[in-house]
Every structure is written in C-alpha cells, then in structure tokens.
N, C-alpha and C. Protein backbone atom coordinates (compact mmCIF):
# COMPACT_ATOMS: atom_id res chain seq x y z
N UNK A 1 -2.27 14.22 5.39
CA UNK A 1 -3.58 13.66 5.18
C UNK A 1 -3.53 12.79 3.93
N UNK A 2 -4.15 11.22 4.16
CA UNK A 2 -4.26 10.70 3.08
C UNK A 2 -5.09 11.23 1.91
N UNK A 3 -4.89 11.04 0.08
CA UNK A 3 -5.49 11.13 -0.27
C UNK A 3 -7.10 10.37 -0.62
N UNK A 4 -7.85 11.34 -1.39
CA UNK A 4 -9.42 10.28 -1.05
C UNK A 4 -8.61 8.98 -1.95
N UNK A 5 -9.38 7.88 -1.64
CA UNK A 5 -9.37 7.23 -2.19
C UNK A 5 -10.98 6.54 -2.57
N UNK A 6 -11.53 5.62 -3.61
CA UNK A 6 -12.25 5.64 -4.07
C UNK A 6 -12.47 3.73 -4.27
N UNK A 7 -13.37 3.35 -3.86
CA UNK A 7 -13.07 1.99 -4.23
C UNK A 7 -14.95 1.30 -4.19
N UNK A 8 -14.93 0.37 -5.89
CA UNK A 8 -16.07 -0.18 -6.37
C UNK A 8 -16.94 -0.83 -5.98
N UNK A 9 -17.30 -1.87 -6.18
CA UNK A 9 -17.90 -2.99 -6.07
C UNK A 9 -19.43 -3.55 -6.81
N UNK A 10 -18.44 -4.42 -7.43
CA UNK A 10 -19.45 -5.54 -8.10
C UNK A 10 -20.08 -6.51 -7.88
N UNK A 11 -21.65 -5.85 -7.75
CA UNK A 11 -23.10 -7.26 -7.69
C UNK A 11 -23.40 -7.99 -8.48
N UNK A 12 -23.77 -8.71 -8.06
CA UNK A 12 -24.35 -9.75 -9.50
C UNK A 12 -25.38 -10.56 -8.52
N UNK A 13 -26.96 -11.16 -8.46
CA UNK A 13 -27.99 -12.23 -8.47
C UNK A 13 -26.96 -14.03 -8.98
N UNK A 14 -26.30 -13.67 -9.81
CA UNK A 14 -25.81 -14.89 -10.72
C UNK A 14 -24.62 -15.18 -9.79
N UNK A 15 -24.81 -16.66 -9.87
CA UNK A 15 -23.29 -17.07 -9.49
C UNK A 15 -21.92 -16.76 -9.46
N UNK A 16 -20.83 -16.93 -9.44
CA UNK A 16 -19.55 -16.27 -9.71
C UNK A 16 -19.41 -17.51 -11.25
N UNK A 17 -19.63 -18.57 -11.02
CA UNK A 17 -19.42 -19.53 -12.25
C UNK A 17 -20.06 -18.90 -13.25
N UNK A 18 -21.31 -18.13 -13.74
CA UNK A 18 -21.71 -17.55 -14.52
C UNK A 18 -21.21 -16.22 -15.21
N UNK A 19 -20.46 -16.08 -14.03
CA UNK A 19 -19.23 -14.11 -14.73
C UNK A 19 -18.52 -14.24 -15.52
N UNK A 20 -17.90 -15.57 -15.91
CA UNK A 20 -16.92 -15.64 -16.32
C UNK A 20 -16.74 -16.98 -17.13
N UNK A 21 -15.66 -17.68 -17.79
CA UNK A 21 -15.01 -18.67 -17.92
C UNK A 21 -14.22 -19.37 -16.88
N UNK A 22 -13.98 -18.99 -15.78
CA UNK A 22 -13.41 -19.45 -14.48
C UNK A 22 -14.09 -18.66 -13.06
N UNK A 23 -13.84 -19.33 -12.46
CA UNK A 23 -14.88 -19.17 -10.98
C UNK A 23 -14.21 -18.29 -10.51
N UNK A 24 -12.89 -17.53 -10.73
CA UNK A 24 -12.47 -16.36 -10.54
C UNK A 24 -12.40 -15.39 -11.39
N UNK A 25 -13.09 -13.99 -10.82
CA UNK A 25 -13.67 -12.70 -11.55
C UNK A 25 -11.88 -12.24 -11.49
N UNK A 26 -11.31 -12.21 -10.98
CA UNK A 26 -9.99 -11.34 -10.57
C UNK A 26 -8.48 -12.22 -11.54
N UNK A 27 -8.61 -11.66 -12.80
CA UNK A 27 -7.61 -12.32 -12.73
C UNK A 27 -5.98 -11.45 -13.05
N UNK A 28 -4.73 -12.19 -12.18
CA UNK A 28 -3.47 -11.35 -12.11
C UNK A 28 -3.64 -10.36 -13.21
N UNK A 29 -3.55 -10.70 -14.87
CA UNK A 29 -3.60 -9.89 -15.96
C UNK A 29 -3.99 -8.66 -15.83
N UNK A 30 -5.16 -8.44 -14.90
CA UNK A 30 -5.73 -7.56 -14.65
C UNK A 30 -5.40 -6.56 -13.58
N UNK A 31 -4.45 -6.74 -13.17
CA UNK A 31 -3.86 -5.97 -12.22
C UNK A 31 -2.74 -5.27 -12.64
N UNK A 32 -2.55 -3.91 -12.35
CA UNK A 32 -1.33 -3.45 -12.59
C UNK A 32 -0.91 -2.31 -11.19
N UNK A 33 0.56 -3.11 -11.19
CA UNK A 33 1.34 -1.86 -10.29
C UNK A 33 2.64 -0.80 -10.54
N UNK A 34 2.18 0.03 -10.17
CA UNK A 34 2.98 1.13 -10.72
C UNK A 34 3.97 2.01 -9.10
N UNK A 35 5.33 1.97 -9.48
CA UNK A 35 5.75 2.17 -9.10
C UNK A 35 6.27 3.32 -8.73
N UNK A 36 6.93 4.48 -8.04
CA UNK A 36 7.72 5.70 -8.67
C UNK A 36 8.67 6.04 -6.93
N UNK A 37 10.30 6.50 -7.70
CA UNK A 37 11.20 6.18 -6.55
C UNK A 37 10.93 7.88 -6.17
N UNK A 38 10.69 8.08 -5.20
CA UNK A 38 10.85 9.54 -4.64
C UNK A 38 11.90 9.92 -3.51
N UNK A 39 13.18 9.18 -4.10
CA UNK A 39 14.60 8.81 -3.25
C UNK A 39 15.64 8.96 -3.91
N UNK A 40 16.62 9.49 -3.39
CA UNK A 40 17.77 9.33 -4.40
C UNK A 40 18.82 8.21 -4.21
N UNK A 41 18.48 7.18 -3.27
CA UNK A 41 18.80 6.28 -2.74
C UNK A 41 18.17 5.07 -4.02
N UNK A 42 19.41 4.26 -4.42
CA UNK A 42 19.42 3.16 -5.57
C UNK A 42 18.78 1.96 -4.50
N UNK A 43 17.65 1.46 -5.02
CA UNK A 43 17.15 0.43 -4.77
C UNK A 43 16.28 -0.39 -6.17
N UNK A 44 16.11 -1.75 -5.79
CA UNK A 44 15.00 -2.48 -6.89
C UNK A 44 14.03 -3.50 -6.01
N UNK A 45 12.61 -3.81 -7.02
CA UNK A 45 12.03 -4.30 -5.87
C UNK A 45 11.30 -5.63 -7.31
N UNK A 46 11.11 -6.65 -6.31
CA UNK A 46 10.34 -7.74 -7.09
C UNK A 46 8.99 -8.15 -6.73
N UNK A 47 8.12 -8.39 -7.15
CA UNK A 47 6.95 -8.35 -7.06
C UNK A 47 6.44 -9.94 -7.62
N UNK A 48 5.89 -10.35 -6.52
CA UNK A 48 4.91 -12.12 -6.63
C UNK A 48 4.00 -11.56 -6.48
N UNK A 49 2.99 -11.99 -7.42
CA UNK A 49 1.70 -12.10 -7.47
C UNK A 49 1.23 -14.03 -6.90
N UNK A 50 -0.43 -13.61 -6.64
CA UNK A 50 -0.71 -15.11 -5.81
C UNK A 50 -0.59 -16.16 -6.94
N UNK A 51 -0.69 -15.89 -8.24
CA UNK A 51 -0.91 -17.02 -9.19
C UNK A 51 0.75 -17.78 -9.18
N UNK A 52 1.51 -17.73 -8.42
CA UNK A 52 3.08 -17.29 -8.87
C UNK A 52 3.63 -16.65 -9.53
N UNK A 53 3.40 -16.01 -10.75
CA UNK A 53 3.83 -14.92 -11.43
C UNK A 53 5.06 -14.10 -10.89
N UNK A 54 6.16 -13.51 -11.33
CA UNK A 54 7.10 -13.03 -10.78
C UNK A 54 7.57 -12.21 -11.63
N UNK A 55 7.59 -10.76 -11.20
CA UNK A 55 8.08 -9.54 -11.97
C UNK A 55 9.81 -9.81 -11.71
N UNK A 56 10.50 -9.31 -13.27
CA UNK A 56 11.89 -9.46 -13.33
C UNK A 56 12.02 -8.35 -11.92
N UNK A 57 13.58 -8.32 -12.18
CA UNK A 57 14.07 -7.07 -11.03
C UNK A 57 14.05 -5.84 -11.53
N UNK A 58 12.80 -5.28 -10.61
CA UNK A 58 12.62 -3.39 -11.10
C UNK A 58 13.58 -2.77 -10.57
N UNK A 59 14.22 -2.07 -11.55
CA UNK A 59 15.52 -1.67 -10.54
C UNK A 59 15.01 0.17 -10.70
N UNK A 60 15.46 1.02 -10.01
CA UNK A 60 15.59 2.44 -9.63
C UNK A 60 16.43 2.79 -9.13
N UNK A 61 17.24 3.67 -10.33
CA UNK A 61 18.89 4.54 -10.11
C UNK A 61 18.78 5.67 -9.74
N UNK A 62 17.10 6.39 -10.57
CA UNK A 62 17.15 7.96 -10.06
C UNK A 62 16.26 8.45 -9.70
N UNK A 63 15.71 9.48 -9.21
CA UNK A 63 14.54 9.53 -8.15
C UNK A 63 13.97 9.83 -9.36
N UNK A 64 12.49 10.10 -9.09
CA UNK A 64 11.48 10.15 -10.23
C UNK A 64 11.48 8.54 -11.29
N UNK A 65 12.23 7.46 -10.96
CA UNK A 65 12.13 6.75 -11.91
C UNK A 65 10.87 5.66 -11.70
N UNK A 66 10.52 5.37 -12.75
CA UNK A 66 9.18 4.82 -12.84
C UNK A 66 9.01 2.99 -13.51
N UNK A 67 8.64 2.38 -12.45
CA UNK A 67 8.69 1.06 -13.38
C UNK A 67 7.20 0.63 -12.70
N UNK A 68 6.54 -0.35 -13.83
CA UNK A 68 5.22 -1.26 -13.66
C UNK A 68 5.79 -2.63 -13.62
N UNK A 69 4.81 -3.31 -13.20
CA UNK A 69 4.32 -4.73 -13.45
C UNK A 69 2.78 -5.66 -13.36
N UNK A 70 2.79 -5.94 -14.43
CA UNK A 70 1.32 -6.66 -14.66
C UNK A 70 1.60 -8.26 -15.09
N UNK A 71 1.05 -9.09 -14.35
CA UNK A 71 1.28 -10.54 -14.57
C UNK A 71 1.14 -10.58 -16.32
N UNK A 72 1.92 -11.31 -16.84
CA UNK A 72 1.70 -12.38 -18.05
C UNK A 72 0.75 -13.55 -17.89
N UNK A 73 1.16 -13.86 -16.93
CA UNK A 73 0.38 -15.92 -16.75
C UNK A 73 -0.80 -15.67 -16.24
N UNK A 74 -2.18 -16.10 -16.75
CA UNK A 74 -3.11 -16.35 -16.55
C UNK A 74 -3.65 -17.21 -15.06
N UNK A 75 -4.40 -16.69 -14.32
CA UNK A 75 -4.38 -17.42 -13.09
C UNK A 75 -4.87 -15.91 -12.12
N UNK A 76 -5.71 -16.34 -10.98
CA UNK A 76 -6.31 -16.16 -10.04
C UNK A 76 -5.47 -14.64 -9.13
N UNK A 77 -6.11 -13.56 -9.02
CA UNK A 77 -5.01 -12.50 -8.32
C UNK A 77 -5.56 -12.22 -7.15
N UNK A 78 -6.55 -12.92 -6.39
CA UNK A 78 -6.62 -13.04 -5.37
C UNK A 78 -6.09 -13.54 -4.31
N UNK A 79 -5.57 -12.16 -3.49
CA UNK A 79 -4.98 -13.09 -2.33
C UNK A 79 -3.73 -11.79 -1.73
N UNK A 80 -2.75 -12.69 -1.27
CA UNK A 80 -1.36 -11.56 -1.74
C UNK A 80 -0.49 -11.31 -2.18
N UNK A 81 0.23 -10.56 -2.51
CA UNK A 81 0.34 -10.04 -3.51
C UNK A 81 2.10 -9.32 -2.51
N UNK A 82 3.36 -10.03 -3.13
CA UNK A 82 4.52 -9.79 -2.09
C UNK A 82 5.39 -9.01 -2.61
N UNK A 83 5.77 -8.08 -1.89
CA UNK A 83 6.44 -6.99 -2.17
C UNK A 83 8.21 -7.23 -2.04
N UNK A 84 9.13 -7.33 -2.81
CA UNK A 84 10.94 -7.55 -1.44
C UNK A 84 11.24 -6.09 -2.56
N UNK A 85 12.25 -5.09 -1.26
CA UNK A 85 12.74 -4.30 -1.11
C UNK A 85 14.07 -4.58 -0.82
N UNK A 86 15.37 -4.17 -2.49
CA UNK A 86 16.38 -4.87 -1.90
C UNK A 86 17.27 -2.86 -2.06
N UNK A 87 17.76 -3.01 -1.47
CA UNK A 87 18.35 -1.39 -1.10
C UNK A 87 20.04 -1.72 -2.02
N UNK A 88 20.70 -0.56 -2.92
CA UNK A 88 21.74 -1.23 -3.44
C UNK A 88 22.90 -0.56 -2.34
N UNK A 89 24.00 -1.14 -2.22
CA UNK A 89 25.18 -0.64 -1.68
C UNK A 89 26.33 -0.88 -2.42
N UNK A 90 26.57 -0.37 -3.30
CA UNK A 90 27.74 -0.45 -4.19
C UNK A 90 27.59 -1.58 -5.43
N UNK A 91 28.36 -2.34 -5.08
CA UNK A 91 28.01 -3.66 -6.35
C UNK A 91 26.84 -4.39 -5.58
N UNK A 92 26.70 -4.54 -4.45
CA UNK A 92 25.57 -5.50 -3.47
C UNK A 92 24.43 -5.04 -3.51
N UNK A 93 23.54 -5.83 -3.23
CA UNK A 93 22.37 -5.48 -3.25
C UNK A 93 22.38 -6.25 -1.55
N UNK A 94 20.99 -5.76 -0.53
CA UNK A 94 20.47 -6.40 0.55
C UNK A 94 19.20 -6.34 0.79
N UNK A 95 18.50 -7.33 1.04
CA UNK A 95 16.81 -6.98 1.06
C UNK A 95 16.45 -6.56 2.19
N UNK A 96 15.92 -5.36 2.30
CA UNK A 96 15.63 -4.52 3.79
C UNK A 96 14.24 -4.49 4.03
N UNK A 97 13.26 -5.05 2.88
CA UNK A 97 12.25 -5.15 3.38
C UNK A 97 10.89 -6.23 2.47
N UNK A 98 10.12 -6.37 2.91
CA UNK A 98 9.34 -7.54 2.61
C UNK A 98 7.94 -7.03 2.80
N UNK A 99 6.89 -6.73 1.76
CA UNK A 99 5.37 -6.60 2.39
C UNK A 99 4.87 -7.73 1.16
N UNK A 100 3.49 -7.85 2.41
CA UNK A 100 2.63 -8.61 1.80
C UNK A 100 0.92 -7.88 1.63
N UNK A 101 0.43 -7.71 0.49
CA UNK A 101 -0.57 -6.67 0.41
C UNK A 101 -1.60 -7.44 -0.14
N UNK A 102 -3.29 -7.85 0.93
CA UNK A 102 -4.07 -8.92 0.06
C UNK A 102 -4.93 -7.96 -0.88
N UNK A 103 -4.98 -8.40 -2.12
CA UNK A 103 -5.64 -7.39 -2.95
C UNK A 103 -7.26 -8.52 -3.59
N UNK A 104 -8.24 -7.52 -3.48
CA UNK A 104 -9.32 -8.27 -4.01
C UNK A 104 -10.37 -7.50 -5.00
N UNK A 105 -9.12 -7.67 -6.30
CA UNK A 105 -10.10 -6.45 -7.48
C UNK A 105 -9.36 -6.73 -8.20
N UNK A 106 -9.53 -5.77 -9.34
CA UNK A 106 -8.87 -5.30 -10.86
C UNK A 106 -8.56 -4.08 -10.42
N UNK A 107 -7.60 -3.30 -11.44
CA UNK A 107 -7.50 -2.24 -12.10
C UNK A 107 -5.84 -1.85 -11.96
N UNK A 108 -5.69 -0.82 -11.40
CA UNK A 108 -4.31 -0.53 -11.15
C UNK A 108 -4.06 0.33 -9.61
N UNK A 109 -2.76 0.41 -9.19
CA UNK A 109 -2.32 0.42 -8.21
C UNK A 109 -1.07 1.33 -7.85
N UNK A 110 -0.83 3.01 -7.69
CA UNK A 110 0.57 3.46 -7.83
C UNK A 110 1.12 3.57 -6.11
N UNK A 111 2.02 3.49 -6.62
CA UNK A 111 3.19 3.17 -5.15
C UNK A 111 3.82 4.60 -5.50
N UNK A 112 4.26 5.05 -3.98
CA UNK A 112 6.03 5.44 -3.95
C UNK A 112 6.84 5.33 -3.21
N UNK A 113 8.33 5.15 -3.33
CA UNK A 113 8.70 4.42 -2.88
C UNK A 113 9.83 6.22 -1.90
N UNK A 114 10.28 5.77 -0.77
CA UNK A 114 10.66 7.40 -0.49
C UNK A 114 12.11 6.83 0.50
N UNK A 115 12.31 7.48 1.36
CA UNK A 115 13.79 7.61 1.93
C UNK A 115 13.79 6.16 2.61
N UNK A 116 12.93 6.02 3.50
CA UNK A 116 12.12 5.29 4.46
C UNK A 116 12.52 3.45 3.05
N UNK A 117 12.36 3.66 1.76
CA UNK A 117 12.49 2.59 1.18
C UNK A 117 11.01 1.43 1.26
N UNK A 118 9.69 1.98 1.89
CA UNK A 118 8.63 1.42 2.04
C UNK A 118 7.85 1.44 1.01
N UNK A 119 7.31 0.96 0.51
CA UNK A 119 6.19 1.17 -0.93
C UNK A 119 4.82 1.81 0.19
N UNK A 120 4.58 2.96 -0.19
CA UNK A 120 3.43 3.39 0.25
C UNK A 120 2.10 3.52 -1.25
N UNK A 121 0.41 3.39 -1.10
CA UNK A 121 0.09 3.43 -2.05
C UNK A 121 -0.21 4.89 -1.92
N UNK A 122 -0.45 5.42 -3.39
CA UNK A 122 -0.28 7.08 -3.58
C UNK A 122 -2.02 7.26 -4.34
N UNK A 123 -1.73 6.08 -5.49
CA UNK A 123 -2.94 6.32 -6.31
C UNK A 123 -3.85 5.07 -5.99
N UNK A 124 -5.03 5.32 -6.35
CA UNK A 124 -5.75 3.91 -6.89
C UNK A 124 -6.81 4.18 -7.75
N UNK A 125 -6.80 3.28 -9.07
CA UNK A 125 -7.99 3.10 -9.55
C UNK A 125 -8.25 1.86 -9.42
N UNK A 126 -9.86 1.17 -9.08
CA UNK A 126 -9.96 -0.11 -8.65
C UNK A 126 -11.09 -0.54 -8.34
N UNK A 127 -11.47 -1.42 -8.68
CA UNK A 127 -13.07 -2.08 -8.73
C UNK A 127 -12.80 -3.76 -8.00
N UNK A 128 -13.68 -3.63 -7.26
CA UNK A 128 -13.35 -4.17 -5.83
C UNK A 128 -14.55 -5.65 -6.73
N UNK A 129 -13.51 -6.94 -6.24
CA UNK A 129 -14.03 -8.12 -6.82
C UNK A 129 -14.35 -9.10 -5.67
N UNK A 130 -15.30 -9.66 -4.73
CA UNK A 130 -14.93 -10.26 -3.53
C UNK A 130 -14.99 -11.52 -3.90
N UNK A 131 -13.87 -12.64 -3.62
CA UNK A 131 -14.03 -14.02 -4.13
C UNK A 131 -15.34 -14.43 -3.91
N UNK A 132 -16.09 -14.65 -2.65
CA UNK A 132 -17.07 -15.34 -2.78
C UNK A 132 -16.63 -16.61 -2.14
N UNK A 133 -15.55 -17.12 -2.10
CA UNK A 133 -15.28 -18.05 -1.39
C UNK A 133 -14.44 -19.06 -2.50
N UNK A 134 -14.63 -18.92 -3.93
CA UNK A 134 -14.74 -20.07 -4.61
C UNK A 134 -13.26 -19.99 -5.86
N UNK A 135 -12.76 -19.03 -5.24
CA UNK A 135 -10.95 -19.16 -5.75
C UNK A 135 -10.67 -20.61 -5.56
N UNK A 136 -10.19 -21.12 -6.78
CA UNK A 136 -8.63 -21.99 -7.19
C UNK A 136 -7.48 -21.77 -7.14
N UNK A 137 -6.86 -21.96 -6.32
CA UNK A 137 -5.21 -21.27 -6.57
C UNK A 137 -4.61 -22.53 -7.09
C-alpha cells in the first residue's frame, strides 16, 4: 500500500505577474530531490531539470547511500523534470533507464531507488503551484 501522500495548493484573486518578480511562482531553486539506494547493486543517476540545469553524476556504491539535488540556476521548474539511470558493471557504466516526471510545485521530493534500479517516490513534502498558462522557458 502506497503511503498517504499529501499535496497543497495555492489561490490567489491576483494575477500570477503580481506573486512574484517573474510570471513563474515555481522556481527550479526551489525544488529539491532526494535520493536513497535500497540496493546493493552500484549505480548513479543524473538529473535535468526544465530550466536546463544539470545535477553532476550522483553516484551510489552502498545501499542506504543518500545523495540530493537542487538546481543552482535560476529559471522556471515547471514542466519535466528527467531522470537517466546508469547501472555500473565493473569500470563501465550503461544507462538502463530514463524517466521523465512533470512536476508543478515547490518543496522537496524523496526517491528510492531498489533492485528493480527504478526511482520510485517514497516521501513528499509539496505545495502544488499550477502555471496558469504563463511559463517562459
């Protein structure tokens, strides 16, 4: 059984141009994902955000190991948000898998990652942002 999960949402009368300094409420900065390997199987995974933003290579040697990523570059996190799954085999690495997850909020986001090598989500805290239509990418 999944756990509950719990998710926000923000009204406003006022425009989206009025929330903010940019016509997008959501921005990458504001997002964080959290990872954790529940495998004893060596894999690393890279993470694009929609602004382009690109997490170095998270790598995971031992189960329980734990890595994040939260954009640096300023810019729009609406949209999706791409997952690559590269599995290690000795000195090689091979990418066995690829998701694409559209996210439309802030807050944070925990994964785990298990035999299977799939990012499933485990946790969420998250306040739900709906473009409105009026994203810049």
């Amino acid at each position: 059984m999944a756990p509950h999960l719990q998710t926000l949402t923000l009204t406003s009368s006022r425009p989206l141009q009025q929330l903010g300094g940019s016509c997008c409420p959501v921005q990458a900065q504001q997002i964080e994902l959290e990872f954790k390997s529940v495998t004893q199987q060596e894999f690393s995974l890279r993470i694009t955000a929609p602004n382009g933003d690109e997490s170095d290579l998270l790598e995971f040697c031992t189960i329980s190991a734990v890595q994040k990523f939260t954009p640096a570059n300023k810019g729009c996190g609406h949209g999706l948000w791409r997952i690559e799954v590269n599995q290690r085999l000795g000195a090689q690495t091979q990418l066995v898998h690829v998701e694409s997850i559209p996210l439309d909020g802030v807050g944070s986001l925990g994964f785990v990652v298990g035999d299977d090598l799939l990012p499933k989500i485990e946790s969420r805290l998250w306040l739900r942002l709906p473009s409105g239509g009026c994203c810049r990418k």
